[in-house]
C-alpha atoms as a PDB file:
ATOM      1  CA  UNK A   1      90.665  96.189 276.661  1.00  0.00           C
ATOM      2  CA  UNK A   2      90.771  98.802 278.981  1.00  0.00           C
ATOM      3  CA  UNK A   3      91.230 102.523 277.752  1.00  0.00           C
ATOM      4  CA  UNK A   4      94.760 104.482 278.213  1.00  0.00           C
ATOM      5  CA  UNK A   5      94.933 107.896 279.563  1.00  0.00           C
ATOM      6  CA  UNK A   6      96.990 110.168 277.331  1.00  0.00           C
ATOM      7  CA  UNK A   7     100.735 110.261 278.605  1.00  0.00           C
ATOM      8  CA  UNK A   8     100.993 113.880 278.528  1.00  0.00           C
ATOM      9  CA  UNK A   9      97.263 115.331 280.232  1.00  0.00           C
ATOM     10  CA  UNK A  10      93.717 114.611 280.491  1.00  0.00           C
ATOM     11  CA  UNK A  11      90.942 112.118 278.327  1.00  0.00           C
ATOM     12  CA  UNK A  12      91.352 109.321 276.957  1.00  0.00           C
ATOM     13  CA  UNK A  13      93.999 108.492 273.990  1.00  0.00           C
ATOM     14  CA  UNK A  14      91.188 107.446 271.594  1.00  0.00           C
ATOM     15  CA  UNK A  15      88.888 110.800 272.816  1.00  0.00           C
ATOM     16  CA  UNK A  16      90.779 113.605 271.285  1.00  0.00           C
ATOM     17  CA  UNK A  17      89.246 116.311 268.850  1.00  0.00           C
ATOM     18  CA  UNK A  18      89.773 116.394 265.332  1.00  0.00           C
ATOM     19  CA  UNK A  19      92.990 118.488 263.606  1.00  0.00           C
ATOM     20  CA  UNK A  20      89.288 120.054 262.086  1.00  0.00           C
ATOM     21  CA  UNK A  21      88.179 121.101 265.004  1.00  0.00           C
ATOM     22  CA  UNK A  22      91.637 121.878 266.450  1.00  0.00           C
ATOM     23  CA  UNK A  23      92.531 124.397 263.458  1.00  0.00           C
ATOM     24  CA  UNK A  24      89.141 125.706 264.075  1.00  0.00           C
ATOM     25  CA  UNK A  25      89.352 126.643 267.495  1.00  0.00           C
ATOM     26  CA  UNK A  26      92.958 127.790 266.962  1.00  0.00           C
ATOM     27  CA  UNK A  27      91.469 130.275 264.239  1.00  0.00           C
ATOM     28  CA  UNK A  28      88.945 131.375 266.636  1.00  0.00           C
ATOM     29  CA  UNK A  29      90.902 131.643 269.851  1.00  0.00           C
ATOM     30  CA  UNK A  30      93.621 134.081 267.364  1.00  0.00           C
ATOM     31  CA  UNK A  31      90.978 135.735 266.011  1.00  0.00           C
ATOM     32  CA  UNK A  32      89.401 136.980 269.644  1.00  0.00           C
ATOM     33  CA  UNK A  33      92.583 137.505 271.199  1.00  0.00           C
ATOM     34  CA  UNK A  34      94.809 138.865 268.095  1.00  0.00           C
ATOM     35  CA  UNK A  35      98.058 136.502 268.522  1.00  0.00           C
ATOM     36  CA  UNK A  36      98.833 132.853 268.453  1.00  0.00           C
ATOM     37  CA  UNK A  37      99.344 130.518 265.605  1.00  0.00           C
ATOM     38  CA  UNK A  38      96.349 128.607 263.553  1.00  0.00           C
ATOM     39  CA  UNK A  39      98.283 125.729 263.025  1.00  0.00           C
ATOM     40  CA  UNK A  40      97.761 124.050 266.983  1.00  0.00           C
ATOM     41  CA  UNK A  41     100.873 122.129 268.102  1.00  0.00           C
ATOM     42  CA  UNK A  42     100.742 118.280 268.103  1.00  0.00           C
ATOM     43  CA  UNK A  43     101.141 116.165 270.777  1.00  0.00           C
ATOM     44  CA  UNK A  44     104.863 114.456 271.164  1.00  0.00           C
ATOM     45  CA  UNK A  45     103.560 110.865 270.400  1.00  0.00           C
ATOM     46  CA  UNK A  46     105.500 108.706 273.473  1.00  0.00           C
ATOM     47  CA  UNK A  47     107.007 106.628 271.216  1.00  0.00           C
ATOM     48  CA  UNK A  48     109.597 109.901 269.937  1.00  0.00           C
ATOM     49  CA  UNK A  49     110.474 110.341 273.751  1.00  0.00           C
ATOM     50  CA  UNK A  50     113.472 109.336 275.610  1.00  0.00           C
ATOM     51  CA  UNK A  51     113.134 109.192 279.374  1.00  0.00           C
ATOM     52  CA  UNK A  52     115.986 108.174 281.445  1.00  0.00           C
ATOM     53  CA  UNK A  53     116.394 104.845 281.775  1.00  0.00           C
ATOM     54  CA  UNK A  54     114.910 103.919 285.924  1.00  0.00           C
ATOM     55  CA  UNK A  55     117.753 103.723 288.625  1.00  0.00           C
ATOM     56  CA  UNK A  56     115.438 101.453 291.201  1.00  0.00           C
ATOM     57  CA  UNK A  57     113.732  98.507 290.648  1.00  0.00           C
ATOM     58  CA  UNK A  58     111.657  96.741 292.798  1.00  0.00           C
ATOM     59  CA  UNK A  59     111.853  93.485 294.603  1.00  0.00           C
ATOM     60  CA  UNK A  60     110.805  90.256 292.608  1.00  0.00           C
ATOM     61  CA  UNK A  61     107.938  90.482 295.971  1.00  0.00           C
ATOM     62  CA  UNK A  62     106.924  93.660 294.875  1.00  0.00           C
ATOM     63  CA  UNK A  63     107.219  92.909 290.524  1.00  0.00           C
ATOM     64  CA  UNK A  64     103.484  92.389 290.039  1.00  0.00           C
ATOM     65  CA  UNK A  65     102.180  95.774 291.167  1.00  0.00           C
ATOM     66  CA  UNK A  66     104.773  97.668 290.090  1.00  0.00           C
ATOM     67  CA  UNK A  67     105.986  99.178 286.611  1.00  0.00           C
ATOM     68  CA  UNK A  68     108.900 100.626 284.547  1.00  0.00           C
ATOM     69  CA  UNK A  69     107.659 100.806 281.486  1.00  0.00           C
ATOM     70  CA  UNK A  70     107.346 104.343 279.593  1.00  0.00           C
ATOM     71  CA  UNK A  71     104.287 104.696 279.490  1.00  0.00           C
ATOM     72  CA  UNK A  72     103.432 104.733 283.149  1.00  0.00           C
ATOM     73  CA  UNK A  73     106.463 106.505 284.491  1.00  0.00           C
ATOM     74  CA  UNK A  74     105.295 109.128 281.198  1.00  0.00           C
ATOM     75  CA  UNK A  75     101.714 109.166 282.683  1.00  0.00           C
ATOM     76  CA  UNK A  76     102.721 109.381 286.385  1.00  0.00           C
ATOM     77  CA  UNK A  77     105.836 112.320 285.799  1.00  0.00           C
ATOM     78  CA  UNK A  78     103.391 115.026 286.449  1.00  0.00           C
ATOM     79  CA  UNK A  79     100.570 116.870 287.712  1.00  0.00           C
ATOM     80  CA  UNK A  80      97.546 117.788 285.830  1.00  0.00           C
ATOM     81  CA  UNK A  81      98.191 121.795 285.964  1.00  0.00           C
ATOM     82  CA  UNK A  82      98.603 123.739 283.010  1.00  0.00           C
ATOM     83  CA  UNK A  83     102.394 123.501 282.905  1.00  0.00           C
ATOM     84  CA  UNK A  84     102.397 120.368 284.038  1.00  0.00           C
ATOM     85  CA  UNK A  85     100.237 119.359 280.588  1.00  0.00           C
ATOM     86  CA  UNK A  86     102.195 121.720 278.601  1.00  0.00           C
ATOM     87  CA  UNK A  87     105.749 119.850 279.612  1.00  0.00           C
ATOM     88  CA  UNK A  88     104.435 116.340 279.015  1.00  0.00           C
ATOM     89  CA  UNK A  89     102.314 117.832 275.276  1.00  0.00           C
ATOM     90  CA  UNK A  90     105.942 118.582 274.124  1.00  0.00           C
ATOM     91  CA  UNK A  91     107.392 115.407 275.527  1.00  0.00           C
ATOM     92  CA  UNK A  92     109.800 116.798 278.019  1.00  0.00           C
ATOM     93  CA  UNK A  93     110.095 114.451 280.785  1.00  0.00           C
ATOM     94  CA  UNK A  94     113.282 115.583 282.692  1.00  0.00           C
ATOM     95  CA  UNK A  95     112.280 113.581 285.844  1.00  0.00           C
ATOM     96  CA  UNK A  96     110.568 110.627 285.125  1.00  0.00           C
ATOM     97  CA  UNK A  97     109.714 108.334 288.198  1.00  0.00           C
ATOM     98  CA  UNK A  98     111.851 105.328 288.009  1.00  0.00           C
ATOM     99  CA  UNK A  99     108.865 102.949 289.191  1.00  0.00           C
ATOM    100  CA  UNK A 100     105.428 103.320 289.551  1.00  0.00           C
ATOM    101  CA  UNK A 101     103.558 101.083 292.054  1.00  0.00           C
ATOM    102  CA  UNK A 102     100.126 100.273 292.169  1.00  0.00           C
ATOM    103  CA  UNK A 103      99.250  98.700 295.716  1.00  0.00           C
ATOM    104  CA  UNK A 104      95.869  97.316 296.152  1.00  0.00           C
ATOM    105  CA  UNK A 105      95.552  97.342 299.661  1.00  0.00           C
ATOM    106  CA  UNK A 106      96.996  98.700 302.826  1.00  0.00           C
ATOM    107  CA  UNK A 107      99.134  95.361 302.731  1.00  0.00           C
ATOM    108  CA  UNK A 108     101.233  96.130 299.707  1.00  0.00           C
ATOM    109  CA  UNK A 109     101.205  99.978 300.445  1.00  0.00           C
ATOM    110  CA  UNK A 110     103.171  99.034 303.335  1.00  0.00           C
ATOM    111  CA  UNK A 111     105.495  97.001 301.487  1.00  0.00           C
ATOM    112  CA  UNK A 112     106.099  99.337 299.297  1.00  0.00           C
ATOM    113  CA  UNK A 113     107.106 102.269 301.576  1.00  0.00           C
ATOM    114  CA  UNK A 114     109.079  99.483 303.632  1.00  0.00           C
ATOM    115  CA  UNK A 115     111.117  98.958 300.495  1.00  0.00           C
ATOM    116  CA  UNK A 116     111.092 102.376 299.556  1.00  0.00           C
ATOM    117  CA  UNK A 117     112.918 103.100 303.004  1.00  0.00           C
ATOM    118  CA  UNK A 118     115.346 100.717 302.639  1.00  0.00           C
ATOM    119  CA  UNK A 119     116.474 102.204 299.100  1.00  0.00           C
ATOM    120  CA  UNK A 120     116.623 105.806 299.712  1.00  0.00           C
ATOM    121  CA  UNK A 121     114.036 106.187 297.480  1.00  0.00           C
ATOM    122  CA  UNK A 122     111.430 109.416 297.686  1.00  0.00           C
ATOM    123  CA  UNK A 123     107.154 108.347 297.410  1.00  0.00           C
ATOM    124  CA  UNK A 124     105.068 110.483 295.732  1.00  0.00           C
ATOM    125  CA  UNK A 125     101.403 109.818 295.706  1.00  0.00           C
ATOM    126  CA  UNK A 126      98.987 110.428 292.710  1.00  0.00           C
ATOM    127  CA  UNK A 127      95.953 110.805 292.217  1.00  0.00           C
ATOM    128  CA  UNK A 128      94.300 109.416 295.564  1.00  0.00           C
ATOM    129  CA  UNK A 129      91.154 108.867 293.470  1.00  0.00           C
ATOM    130  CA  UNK A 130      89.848 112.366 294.299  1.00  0.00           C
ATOM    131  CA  UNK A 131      87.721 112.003 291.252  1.00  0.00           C
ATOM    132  CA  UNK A 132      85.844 109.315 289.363  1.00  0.00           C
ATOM    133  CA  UNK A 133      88.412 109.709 286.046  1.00  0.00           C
ATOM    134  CA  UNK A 134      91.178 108.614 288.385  1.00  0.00           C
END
């Protein structure tokens, strides 16, 4: 089985510190600085989200590298930048994407900015694999 990216920022869903060592840092970080709360936030869990339900979908040619669901629209709704984490942590996802394709090769990029075109729809590439997590 291969491992899920949290929805809301960066790691791993089963890599995530302990509320332990979460209080603990939050102690430490409010005790050098002298504000903030000891009691860290929690992570909106996806499953106590609503996003908007997706107002494309893609050609039955274009179904098997292509998704809906909310976990990838979640995953793919932002950035990586402080904000960006901090709006997805609290499960706001005003602007979800309504689908997320995954093209394999040059072939299927094409088709999907072909079909893209002929729905009005905007593209917005992630990721690029600038780094080995991605």
């Amino acid at each position: 089985m291969e491992r899920r990216r949290k929805h809301w920022g960066w790691g791993y869903e089963d890599d995530q510190p302990s509320p332990e060592d979460l209080r603990g840092a939050a102690e430490y970080l409010t005790g050098r600085l002298g504000f903030g709360s000891t009691e860290p936030e929690a992570a909106v869990p996806l499953s106590e989200v609503s996003l908007p339900a997706p107002r494309l979908r893609a050609p039955d040619s274009l179904a098997s590298i292509c998704a809906v669901g909310d976990y990838e629209r979640a995953l793919h709704c932002y950035g990586r930048s402080y904000r960006d984490v901090v709006r997805a942590f609290r499960g706001q996802f005003e602007h979800p994407p309504d689908v997320v394709a995954h093209p394999r090769d040059e072939a299927e990029l094409q088709a999907v900015l072909d079909w893209a075109v002929s729905a009005g729809a905007a593209v917005i590439p992630f990721a690029a694999r600038t780094s080995p997590a991605w």
